[in-house]
Protein backbone atom coordinates (compact mmCIF):
# COMPACT_ATOMS: atom_id res chain seq x y z
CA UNK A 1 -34.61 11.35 -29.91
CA UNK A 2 -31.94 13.89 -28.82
CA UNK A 3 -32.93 13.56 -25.47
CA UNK A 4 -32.66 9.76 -25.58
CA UNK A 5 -28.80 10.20 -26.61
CA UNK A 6 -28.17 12.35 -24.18
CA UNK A 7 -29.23 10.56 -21.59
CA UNK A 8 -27.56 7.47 -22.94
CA UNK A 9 -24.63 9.27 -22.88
CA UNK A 10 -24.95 10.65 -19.50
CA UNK A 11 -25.50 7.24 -18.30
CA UNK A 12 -22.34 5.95 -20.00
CA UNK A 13 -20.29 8.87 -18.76
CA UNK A 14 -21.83 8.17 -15.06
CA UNK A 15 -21.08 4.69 -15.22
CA UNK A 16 -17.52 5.66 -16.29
CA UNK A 17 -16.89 8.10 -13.82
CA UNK A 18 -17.60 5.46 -10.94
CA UNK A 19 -15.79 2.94 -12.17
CA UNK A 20 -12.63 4.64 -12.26
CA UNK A 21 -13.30 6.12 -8.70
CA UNK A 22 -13.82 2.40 -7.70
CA UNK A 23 -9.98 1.56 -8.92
CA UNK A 24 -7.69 0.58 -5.89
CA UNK A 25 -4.76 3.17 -6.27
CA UNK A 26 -1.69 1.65 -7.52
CA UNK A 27 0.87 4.18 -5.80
CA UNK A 28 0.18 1.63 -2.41
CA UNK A 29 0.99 -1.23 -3.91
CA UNK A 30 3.85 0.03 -5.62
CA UNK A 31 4.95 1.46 -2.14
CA UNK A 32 4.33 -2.18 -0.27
CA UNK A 33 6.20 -3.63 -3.22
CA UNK A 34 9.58 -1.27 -2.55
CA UNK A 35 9.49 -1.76 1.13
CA UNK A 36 8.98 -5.38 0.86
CA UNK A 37 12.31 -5.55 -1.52
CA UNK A 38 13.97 -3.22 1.04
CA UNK A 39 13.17 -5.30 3.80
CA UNK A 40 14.55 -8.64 1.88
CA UNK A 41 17.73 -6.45 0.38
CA UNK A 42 18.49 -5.55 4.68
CA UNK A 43 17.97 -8.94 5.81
CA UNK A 44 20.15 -9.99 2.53
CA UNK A 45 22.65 -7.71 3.58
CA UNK A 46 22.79 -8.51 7.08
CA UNK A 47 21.66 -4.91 8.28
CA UNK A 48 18.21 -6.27 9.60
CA UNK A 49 18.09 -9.56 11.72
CA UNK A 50 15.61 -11.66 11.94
CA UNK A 51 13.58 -10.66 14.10
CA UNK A 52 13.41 -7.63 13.04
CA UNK A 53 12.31 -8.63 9.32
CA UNK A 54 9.75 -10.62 11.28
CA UNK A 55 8.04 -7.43 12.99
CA UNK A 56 8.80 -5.62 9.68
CA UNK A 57 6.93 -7.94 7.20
CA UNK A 58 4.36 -8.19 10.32
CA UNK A 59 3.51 -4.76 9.85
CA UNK A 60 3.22 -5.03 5.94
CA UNK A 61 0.66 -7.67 6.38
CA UNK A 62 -1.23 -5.42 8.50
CA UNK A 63 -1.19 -2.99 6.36
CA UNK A 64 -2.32 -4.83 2.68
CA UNK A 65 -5.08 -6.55 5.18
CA UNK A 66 -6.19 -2.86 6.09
CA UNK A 67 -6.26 -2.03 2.47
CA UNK A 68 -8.25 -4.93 1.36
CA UNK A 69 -10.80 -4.27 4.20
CA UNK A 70 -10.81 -0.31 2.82
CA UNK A 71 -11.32 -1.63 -0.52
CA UNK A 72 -14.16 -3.64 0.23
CA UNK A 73 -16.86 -1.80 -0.21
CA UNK A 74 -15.64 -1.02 -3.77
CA UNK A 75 -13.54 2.31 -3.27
CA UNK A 76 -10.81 3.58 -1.67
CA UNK A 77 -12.00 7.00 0.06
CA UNK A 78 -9.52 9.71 0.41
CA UNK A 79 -9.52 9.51 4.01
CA UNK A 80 -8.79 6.06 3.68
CA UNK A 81 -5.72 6.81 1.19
CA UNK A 82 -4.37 8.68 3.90
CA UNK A 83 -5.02 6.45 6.61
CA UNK A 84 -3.03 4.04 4.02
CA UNK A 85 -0.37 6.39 3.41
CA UNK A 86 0.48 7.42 7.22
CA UNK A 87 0.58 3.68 7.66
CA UNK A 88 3.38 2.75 4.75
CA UNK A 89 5.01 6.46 5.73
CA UNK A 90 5.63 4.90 9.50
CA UNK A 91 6.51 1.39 7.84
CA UNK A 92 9.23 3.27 6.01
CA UNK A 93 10.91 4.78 8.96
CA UNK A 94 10.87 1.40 10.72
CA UNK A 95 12.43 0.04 7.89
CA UNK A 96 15.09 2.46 7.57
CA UNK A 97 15.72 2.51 11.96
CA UNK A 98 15.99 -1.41 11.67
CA UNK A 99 18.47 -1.21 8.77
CA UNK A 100 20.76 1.40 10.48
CA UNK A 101 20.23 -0.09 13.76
CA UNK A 102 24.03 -1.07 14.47
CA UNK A 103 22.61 -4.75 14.90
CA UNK A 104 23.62 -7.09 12.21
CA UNK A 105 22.56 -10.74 11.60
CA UNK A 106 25.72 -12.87 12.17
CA UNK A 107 28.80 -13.07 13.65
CA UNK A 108 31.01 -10.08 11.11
């Protein structure tokens, strides 16, 4: 009987375990979200044209569409994490070059 429990309970545990390794990570999504509002706030503000939000939210498509394929298979590997987070780390710095670009949408 003991042995039954225990193995019930390693089961459980297992099937724990992999379900929280299965979780997309949050801290990307709470990344896109920022640069997406940064992006709007620029082109708001008149530091980013256009065009420029136009290759910016380009390259956050690309981006949640690479995460969704990484997710597919259930889990997000750590390699893949940091495949994600080089991408939104290079998103960033295009974000913050296009905002203090000197180009400004409109005639100021």
């Amino acid at each position: 009987m003991k042995k039954l429990f225990f193995l019930i309970g390693i089961a459980i545990l297992g099937f724990a375990m992999s379900a929280e390794a299965q979780a997309p990570s949050p801290k990307t999504d709470i990344r896109q979200h920022s640069q997406q509002h940064r992006i709007r706030k620029g082109k708001r503000d008149g530091d980013i044209t256009r065009g420029e939000a136009h290759q910016l939210k380009r390259q956050q498509r690309h981006i949640r569409r690479s995460e969704r394929r990484m997710e597919r298979d259930g889990n997000l590997t750590p390699r893949e994490q940091r495949k994600l987070d080089r991408k939104q780390n290079r998103a960033s710095k295009n974000i913050y070059r296009k905002k203090h670009n000197r180009r400004h949408r409109g005639a100021f």
